[in-house]
N, C-alpha and C. Protein backbone atom coordinates (compact mmCIF):
# COMPACT_ATOMS: atom_id res chain seq x y z
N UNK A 1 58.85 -72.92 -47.42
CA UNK A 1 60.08 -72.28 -47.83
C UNK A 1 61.22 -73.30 -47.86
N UNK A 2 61.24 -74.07 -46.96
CA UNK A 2 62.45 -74.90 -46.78
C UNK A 2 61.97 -75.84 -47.62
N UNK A 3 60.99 -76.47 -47.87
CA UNK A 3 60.81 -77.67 -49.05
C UNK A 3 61.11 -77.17 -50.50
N UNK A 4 61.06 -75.92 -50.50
CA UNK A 4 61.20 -75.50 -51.90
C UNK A 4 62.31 -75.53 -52.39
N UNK A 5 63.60 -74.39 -51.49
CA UNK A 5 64.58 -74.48 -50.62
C UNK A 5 65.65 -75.94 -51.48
N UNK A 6 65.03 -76.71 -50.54
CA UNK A 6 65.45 -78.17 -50.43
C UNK A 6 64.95 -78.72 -51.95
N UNK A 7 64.48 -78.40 -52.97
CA UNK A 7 64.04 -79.19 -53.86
C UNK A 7 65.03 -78.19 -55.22
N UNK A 8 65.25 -77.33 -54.86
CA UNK A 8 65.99 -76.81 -55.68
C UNK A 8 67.78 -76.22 -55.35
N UNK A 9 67.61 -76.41 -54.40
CA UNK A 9 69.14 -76.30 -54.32
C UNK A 9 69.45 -77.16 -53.43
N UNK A 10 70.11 -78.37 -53.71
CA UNK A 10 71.25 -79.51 -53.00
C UNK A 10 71.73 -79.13 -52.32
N UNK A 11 72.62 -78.18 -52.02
CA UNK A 11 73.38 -77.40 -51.60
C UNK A 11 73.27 -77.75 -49.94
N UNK A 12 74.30 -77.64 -48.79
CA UNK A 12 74.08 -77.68 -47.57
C UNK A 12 74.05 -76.78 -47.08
N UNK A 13 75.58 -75.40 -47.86
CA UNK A 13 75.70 -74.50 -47.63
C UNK A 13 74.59 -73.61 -47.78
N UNK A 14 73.41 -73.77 -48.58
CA UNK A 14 72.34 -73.20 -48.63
C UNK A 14 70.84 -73.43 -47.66
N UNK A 15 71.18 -74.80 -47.73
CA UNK A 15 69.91 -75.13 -46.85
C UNK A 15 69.99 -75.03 -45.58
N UNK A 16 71.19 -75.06 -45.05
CA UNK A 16 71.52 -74.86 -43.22
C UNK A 16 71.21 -73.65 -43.11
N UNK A 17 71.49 -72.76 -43.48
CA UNK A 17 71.32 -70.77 -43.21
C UNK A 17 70.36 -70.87 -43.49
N UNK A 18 69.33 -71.28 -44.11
CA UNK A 18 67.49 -71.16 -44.37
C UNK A 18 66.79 -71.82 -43.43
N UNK A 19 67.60 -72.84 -43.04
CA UNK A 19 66.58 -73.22 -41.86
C UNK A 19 66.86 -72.72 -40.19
N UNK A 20 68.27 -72.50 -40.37
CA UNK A 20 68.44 -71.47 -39.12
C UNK A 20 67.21 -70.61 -39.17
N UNK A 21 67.49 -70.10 -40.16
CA UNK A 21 66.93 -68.52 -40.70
C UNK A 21 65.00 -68.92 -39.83
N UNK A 22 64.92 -70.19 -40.70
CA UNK A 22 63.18 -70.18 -40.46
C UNK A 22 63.33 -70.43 -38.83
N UNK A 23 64.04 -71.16 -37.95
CA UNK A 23 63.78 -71.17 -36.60
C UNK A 23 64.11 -70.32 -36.22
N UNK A 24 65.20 -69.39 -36.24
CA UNK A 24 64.92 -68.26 -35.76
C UNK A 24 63.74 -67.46 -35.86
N UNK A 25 63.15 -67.42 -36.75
CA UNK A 25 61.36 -66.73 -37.00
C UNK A 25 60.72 -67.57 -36.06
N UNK A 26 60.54 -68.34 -36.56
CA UNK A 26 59.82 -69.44 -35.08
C UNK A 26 59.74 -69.09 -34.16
N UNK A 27 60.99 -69.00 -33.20
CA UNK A 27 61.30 -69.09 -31.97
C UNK A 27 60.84 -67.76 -31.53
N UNK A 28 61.35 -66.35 -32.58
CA UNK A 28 60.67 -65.25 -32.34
C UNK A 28 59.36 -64.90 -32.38
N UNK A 29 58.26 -66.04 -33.38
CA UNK A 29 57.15 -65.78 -33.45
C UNK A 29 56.39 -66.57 -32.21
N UNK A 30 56.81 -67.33 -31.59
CA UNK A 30 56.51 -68.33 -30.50
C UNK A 30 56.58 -67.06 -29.49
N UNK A 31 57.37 -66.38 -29.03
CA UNK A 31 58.17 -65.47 -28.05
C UNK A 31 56.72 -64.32 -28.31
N UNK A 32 56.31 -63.85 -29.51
CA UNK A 32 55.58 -62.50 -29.45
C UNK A 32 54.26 -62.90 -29.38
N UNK A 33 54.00 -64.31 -30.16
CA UNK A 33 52.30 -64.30 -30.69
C UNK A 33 51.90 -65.36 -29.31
N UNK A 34 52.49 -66.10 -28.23
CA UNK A 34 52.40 -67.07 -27.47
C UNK A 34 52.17 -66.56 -25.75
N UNK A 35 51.50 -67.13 -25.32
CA UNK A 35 51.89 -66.72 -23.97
C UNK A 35 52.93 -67.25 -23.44
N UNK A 36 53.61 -66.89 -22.54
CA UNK A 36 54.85 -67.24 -22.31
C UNK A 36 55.25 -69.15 -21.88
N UNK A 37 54.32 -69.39 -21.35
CA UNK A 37 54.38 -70.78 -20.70
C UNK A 37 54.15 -71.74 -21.88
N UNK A 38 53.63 -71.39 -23.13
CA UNK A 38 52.84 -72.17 -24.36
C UNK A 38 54.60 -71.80 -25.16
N UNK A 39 54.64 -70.90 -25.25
CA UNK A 39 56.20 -70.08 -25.97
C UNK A 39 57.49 -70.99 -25.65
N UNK A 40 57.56 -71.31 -24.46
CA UNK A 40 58.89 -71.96 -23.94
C UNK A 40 58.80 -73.35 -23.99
N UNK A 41 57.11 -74.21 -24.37
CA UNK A 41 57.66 -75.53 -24.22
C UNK A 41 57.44 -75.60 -25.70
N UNK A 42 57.08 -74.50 -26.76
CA UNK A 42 56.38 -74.95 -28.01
C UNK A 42 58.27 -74.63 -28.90
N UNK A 43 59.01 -74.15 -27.88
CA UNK A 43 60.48 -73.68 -28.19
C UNK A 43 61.22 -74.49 -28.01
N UNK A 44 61.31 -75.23 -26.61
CA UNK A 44 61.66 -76.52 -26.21
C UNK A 44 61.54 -77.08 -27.39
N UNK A 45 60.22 -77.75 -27.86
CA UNK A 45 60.43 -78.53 -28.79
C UNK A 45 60.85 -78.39 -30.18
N UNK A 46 60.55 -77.65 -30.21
CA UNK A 46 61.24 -76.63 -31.94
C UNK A 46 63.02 -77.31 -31.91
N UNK A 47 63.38 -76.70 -30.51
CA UNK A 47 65.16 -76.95 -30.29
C UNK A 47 65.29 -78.63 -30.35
N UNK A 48 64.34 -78.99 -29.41
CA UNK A 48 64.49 -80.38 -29.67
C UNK A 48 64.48 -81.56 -30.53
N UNK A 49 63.49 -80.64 -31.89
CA UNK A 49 63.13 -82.19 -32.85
C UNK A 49 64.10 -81.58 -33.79
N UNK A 50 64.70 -80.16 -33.65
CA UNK A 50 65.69 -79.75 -34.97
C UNK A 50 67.19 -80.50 -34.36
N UNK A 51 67.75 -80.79 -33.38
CA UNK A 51 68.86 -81.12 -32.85
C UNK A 51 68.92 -83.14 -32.43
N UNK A 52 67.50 -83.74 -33.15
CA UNK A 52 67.88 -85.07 -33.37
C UNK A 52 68.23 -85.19 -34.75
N UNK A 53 68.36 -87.07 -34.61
CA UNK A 53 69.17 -87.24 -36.04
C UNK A 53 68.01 -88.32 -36.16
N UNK A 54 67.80 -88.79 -37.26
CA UNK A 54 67.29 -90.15 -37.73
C UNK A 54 67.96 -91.05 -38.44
N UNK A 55 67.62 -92.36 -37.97
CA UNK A 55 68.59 -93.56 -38.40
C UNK A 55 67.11 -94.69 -39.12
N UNK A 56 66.29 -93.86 -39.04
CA UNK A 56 65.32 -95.14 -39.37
C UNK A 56 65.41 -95.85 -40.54
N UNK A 57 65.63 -95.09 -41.84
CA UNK A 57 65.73 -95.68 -42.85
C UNK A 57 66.98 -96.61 -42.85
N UNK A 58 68.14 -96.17 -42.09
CA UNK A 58 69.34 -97.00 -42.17
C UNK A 58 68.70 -98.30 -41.62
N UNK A 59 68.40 -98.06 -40.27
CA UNK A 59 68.42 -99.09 -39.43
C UNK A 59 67.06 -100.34 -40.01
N UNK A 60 66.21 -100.05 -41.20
CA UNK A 60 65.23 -100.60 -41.95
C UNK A 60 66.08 -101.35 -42.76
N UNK A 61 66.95 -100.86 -43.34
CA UNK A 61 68.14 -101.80 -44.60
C UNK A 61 68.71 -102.48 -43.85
N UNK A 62 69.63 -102.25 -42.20
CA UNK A 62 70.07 -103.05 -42.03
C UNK A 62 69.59 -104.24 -41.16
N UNK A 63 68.51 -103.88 -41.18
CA UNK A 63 67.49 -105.00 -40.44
C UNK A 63 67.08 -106.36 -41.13
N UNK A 64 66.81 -105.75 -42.58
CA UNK A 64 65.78 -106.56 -43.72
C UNK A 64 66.86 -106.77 -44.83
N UNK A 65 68.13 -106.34 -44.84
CA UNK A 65 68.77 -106.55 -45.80
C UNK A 65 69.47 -108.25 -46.00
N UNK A 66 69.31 -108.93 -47.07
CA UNK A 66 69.65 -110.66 -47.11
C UNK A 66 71.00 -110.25 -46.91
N UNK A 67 71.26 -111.79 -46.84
CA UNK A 67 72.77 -112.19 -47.43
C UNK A 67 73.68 -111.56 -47.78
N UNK A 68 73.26 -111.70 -48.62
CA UNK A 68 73.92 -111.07 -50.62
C UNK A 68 74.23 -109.81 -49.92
N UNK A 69 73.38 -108.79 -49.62
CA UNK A 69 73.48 -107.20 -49.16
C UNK A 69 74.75 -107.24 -47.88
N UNK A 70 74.13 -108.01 -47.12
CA UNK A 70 74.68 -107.92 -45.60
C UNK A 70 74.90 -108.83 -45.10
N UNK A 71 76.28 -109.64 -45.21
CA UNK A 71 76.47 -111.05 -44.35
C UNK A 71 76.03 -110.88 -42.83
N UNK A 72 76.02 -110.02 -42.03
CA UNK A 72 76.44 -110.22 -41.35
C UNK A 72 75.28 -109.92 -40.52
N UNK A 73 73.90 -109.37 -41.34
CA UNK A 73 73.24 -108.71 -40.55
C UNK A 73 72.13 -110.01 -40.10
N UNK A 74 70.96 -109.42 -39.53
CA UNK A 74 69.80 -110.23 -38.53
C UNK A 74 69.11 -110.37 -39.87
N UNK A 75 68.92 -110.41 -40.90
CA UNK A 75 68.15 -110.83 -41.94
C UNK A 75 66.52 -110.75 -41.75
N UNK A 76 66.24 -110.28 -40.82
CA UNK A 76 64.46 -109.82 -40.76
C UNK A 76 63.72 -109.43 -42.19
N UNK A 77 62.30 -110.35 -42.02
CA UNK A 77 61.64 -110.37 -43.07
C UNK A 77 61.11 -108.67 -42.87
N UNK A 78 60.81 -108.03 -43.91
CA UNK A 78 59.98 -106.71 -43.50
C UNK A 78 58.46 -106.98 -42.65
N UNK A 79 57.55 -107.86 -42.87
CA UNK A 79 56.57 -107.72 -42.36
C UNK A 79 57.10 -108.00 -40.44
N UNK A 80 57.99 -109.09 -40.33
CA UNK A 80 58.13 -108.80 -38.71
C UNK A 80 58.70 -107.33 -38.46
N UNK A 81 59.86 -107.13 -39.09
CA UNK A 81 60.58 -105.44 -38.58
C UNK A 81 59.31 -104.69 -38.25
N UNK A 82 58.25 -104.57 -39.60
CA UNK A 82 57.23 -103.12 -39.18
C UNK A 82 55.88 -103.56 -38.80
N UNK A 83 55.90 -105.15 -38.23
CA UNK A 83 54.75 -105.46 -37.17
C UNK A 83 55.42 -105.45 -36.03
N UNK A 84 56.30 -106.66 -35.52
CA UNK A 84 56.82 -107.24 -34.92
C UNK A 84 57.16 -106.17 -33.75
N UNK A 85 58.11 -105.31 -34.44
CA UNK A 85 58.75 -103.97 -33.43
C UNK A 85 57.84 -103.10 -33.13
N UNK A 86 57.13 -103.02 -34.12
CA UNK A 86 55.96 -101.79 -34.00
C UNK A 86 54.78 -102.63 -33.01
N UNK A 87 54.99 -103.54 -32.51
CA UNK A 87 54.03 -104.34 -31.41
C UNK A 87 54.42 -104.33 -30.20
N UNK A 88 56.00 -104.07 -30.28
CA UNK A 88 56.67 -104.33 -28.98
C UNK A 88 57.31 -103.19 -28.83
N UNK A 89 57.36 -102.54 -29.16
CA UNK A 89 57.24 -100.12 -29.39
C UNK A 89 56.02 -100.22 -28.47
N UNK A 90 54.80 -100.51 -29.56
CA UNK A 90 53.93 -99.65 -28.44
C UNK A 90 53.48 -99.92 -27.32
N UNK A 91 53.72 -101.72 -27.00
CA UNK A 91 53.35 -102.41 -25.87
C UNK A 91 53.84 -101.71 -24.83
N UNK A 92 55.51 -101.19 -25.02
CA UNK A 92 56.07 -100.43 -24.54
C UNK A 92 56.04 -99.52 -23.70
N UNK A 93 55.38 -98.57 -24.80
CA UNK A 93 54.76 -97.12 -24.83
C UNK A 93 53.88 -97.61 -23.49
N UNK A 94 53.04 -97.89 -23.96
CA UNK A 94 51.86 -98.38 -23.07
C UNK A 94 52.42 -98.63 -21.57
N UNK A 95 53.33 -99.50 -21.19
CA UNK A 95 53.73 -99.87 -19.72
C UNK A 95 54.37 -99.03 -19.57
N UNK A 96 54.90 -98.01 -19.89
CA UNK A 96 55.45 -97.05 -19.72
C UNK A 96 54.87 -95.75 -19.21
N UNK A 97 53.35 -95.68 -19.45
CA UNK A 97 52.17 -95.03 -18.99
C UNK A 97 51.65 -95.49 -17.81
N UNK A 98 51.53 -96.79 -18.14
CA UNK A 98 50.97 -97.14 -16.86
C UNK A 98 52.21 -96.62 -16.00
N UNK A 99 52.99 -96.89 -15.93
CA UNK A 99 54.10 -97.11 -14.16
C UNK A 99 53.95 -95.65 -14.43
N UNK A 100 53.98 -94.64 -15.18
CA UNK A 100 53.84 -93.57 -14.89
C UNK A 100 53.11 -92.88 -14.14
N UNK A 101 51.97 -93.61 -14.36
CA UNK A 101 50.27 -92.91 -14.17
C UNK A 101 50.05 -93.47 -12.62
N UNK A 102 50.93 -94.87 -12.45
CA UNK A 102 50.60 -95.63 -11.48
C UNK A 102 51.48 -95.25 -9.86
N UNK A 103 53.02 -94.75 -10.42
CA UNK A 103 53.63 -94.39 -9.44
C UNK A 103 54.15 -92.78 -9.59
N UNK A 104 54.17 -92.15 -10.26
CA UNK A 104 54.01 -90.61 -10.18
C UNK A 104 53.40 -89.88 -9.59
């Protein structure tokens, strides 16, 4: 609904009230068809991934963008940005499990 939604009307004023609209169904269909403990974290996250923002594509231009584009920026080739980070993300991830797993 919302891709369709979104492919035919630009509009913000249109697409914000439709997607309210669909999480509210959500949240109510989570609430009736869920057991309650599956309902509240599957709601949790519903609230949660609708109330971030994304910067990735920005933060991709201003990473990799030359000169010419961006005096001012770090000039990263693309293959380090989406190896490089994406090596040291998940290395991350990873020690981040461990001390979890290790002192929790």
């Amino acid at each position: 609904v919302l891709t369709v939604l979104g492919l035919v009307y630009e509009e913000p004023s249109v697409n914000a009230p439709a997607a309210a609209i669909v999480a509210s169904v959500m949240l109510i269909a989570f609430s009736v068809l869920l057991r309650p403990i599956i309902a509240k974290v599957n709601a949790f996250f519903l609230v949660q991934s609708s109330m971030t923002f994304s910067v990735s594509g920005a933060s991709f231009y201003f990473y990799t963008d030359g000169p010419e584009q961006y005096p001012e920026g770090p000039h990263f080739s693309k293959w380090f940005y989406t190896t490089a980070f994406g090596l040291v993300s998940t290395a991350f991830t990873l020690l981040g499990i461990y001390t979890y797993q290790r002192y929790a």
